[in-house]
N, C-alpha and C. Protein backbone atom coordinates (compact mmCIF):
# COMPACT_ATOMS: atom_id res chain seq x y z
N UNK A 1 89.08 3.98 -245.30
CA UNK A 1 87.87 4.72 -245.03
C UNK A 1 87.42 5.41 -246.31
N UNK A 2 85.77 5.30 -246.65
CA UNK A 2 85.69 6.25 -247.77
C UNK A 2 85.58 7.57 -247.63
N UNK A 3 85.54 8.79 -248.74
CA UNK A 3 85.99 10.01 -248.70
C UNK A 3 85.15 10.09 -250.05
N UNK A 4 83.84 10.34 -249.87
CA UNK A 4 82.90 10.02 -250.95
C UNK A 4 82.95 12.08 -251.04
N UNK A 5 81.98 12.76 -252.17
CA UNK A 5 82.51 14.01 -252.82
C UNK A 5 80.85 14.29 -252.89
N UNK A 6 80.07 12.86 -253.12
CA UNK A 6 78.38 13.45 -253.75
C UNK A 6 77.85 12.37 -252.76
N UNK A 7 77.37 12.95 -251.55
CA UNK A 7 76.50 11.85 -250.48
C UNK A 7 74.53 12.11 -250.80
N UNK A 8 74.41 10.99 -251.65
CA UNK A 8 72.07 11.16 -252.09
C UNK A 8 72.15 10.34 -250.34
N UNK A 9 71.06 10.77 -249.71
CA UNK A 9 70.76 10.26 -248.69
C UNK A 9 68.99 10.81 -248.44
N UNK A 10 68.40 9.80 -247.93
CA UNK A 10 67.18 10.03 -247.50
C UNK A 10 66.88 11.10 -246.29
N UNK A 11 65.84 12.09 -246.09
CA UNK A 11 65.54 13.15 -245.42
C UNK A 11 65.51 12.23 -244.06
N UNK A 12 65.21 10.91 -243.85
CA UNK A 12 65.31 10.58 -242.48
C UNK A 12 66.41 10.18 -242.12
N UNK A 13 67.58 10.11 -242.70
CA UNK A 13 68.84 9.83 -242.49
C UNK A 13 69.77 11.09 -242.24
N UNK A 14 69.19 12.12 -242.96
CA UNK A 14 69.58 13.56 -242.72
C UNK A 14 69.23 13.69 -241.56
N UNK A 15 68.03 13.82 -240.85
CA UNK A 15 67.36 14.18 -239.85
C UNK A 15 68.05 13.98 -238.25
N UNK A 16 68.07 12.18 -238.86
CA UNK A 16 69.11 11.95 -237.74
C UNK A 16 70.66 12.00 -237.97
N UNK A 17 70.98 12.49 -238.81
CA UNK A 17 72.19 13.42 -238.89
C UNK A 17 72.01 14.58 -238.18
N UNK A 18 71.67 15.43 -238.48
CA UNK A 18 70.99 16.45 -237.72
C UNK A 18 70.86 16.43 -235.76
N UNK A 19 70.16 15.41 -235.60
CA UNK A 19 70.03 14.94 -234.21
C UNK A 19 71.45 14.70 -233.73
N UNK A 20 71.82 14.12 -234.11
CA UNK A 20 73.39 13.47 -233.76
C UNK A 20 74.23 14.58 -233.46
N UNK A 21 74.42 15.30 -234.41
CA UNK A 21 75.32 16.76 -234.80
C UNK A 21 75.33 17.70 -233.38
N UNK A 22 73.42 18.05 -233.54
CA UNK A 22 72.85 18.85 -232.50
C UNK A 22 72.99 17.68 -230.89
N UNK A 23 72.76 16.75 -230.88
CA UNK A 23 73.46 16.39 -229.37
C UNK A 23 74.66 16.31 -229.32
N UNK A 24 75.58 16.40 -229.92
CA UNK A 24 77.25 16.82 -229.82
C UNK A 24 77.72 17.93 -229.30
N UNK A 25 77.26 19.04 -230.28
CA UNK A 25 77.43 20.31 -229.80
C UNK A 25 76.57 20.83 -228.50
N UNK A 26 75.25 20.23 -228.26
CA UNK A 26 74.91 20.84 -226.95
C UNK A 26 75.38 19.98 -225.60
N UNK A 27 76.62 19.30 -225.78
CA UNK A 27 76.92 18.38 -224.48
C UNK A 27 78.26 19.31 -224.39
N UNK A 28 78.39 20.42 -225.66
CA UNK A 28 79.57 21.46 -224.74
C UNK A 28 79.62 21.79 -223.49
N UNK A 29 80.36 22.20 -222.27
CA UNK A 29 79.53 23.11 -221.50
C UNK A 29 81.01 24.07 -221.06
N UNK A 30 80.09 25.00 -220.30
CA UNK A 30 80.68 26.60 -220.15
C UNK A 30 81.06 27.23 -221.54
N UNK A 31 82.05 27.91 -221.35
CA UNK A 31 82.70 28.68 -222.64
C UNK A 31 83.12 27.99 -223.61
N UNK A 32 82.92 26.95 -223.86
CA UNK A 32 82.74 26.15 -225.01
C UNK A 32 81.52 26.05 -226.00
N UNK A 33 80.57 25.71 -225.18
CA UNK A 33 78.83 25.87 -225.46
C UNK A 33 79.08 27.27 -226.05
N UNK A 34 79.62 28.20 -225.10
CA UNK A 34 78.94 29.71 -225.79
C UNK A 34 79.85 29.68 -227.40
N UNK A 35 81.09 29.20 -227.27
CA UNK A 35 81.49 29.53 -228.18
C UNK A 35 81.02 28.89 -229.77
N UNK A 36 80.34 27.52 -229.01
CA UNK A 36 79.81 26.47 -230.31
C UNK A 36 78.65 27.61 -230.62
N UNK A 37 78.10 28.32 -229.59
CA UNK A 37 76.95 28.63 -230.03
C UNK A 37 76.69 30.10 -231.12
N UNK A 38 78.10 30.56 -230.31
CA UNK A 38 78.50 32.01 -231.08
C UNK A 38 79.14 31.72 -232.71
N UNK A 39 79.61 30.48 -232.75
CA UNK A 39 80.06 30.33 -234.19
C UNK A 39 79.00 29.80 -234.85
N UNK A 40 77.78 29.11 -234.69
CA UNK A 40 77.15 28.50 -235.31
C UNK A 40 76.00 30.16 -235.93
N UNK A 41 75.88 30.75 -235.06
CA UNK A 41 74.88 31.99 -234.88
C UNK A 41 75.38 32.97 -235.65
N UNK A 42 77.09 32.81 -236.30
CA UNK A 42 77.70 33.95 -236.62
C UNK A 42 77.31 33.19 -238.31
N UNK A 43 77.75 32.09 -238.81
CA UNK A 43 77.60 31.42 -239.81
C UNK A 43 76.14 31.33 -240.28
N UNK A 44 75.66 30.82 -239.70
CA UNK A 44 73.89 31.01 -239.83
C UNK A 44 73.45 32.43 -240.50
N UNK A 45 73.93 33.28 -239.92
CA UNK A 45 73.82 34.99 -239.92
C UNK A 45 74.31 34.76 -241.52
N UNK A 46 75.59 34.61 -242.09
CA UNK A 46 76.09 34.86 -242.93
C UNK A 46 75.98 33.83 -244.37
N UNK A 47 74.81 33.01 -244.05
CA UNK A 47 74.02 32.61 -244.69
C UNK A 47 73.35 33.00 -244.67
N UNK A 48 72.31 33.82 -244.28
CA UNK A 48 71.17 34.28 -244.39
C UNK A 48 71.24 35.73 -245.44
N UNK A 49 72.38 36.03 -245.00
CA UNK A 49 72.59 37.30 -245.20
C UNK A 49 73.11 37.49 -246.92
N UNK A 50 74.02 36.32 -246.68
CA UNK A 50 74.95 36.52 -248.19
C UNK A 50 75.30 34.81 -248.89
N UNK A 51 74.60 33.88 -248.23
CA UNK A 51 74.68 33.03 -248.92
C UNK A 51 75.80 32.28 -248.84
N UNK A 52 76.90 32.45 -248.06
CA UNK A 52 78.09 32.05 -247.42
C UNK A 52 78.41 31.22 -246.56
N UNK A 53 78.64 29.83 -246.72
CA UNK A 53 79.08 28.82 -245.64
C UNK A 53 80.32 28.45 -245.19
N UNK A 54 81.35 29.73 -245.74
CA UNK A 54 82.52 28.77 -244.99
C UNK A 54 82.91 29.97 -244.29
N UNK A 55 83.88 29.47 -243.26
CA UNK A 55 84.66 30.64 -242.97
C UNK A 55 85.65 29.87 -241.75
N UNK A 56 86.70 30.50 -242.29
CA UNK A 56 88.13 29.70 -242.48
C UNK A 56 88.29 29.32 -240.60
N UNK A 57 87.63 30.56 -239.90
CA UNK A 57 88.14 30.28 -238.50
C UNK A 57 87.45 29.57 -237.32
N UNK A 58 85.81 29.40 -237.38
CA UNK A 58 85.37 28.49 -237.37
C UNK A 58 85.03 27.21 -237.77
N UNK A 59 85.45 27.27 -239.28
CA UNK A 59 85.33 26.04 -240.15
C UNK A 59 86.60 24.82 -239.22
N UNK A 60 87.81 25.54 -239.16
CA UNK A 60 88.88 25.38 -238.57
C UNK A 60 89.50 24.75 -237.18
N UNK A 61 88.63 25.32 -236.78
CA UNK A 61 88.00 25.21 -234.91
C UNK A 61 87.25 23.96 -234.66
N UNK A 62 85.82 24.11 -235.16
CA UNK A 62 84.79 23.40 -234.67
C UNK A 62 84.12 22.39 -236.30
N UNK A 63 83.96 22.94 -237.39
CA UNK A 63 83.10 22.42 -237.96
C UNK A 63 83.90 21.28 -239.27
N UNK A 64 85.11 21.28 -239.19
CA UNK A 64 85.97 20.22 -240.08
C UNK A 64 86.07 19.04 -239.36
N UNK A 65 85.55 19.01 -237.84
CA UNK A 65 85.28 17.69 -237.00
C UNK A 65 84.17 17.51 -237.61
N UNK A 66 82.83 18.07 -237.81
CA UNK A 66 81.64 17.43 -238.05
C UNK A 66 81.68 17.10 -239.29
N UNK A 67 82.56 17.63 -240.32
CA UNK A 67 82.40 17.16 -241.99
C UNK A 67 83.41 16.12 -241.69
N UNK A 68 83.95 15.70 -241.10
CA UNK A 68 84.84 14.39 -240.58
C UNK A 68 83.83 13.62 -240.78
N UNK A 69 82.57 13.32 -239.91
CA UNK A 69 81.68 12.32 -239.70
C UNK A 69 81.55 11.47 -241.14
N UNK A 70 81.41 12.34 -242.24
CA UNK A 70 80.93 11.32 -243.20
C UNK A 70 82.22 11.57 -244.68
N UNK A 71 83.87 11.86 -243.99
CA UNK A 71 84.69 11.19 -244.58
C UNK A 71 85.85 13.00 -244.98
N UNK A 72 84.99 13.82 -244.43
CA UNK A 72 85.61 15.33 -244.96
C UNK A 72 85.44 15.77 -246.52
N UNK A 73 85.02 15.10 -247.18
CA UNK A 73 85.23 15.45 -248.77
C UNK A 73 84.06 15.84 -248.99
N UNK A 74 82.92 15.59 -248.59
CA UNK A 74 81.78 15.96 -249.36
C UNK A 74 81.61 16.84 -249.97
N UNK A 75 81.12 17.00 -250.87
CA UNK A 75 80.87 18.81 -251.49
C UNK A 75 79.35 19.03 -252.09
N UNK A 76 78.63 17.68 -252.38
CA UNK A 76 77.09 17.58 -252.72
C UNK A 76 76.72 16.57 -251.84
N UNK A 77 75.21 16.91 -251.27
CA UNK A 77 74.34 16.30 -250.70
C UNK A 77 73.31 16.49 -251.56
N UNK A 78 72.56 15.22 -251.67
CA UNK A 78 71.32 14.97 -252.74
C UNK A 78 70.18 14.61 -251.51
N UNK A 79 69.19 15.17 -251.70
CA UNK A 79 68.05 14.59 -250.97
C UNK A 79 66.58 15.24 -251.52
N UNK A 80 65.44 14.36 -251.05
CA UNK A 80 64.32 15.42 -251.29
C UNK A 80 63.69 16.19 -249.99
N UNK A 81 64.11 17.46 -250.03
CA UNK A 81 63.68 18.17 -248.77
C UNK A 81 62.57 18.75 -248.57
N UNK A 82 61.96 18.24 -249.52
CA UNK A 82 60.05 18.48 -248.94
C UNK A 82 59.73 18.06 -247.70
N UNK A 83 60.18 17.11 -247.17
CA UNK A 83 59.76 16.74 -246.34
C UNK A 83 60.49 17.25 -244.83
N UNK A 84 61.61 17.81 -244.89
CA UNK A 84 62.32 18.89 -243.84
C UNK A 84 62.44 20.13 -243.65
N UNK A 85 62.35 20.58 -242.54
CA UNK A 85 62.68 21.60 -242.29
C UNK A 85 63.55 22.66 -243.28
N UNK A 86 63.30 24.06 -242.83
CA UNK A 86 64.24 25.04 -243.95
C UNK A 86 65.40 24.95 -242.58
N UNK A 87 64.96 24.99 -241.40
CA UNK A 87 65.88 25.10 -240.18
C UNK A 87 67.03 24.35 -240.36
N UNK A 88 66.46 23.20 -240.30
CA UNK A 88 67.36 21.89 -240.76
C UNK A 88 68.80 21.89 -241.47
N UNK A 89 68.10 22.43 -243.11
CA UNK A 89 68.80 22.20 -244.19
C UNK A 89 69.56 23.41 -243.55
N UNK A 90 69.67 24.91 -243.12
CA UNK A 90 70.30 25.93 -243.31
C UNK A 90 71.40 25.44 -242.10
N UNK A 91 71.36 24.59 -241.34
CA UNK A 91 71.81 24.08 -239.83
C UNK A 91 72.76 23.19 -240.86
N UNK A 92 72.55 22.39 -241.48
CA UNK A 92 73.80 21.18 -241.87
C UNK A 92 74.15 21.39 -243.17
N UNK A 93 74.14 22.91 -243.96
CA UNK A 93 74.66 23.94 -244.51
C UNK A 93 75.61 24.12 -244.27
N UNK A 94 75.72 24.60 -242.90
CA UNK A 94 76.63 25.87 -242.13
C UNK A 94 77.84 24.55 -241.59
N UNK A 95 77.48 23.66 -241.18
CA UNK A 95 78.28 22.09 -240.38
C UNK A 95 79.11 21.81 -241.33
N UNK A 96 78.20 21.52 -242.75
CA UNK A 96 79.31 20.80 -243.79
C UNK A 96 79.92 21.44 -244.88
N UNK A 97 79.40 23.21 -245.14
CA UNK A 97 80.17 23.56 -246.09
C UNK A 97 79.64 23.68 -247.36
N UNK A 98 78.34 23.31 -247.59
CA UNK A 98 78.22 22.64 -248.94
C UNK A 98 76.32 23.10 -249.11
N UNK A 99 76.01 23.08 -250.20
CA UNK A 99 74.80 23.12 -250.63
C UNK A 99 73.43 21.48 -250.35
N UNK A 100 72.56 22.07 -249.45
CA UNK A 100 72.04 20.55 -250.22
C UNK A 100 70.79 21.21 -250.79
């Protein structure tokens, strides 16, 4: 399997990255859902706030399955995000850890 470090990908390939991600996590249900929803809301926050995407106990939990999807290593995403959302980008930020 590859374990690529710098993923360039097109904003519509992101997008439906994005889609994919977001129907995963909302097919949680009960105290699971709340909790996908309380970690995603706590991370989000702490990006906004301080620019910070990891954090060891949600990363741990829930979001080292979703940087699974495209091999766990990534650390750069290349794209041109004119054409997406700020929602977007700050959403698969917080998922993978990493700057795009």
């Amino acid at each position: 399997m590859l374990k690529p470090t710098f993923f360039p990908l097109l904003p519509a390939l992101l997008f439906k990255l994005f889609l994919k991600i977001q129907e995963e996590l909302k097919s949680a249900k009960g105290c699971k859902y709340w909790f996908v929803e309380k970690c995603c809301n706590t991370k989000l926050d702490a990006l906004e706030s301080g620019g910070y995407v990891t954090n060891m106990i949600t990363d741990n939990l829930i979001f080292n399955k979703i940087k699974a999807i495209l091999g766990g290593q990534v650390r750069i995403m290349l794209t041109n995000a004119t054409s997406i959302s700020p929602e977007i980008l700050k959403f698969l930020k917080i998922c993978f850890c990493i700057d795009i």
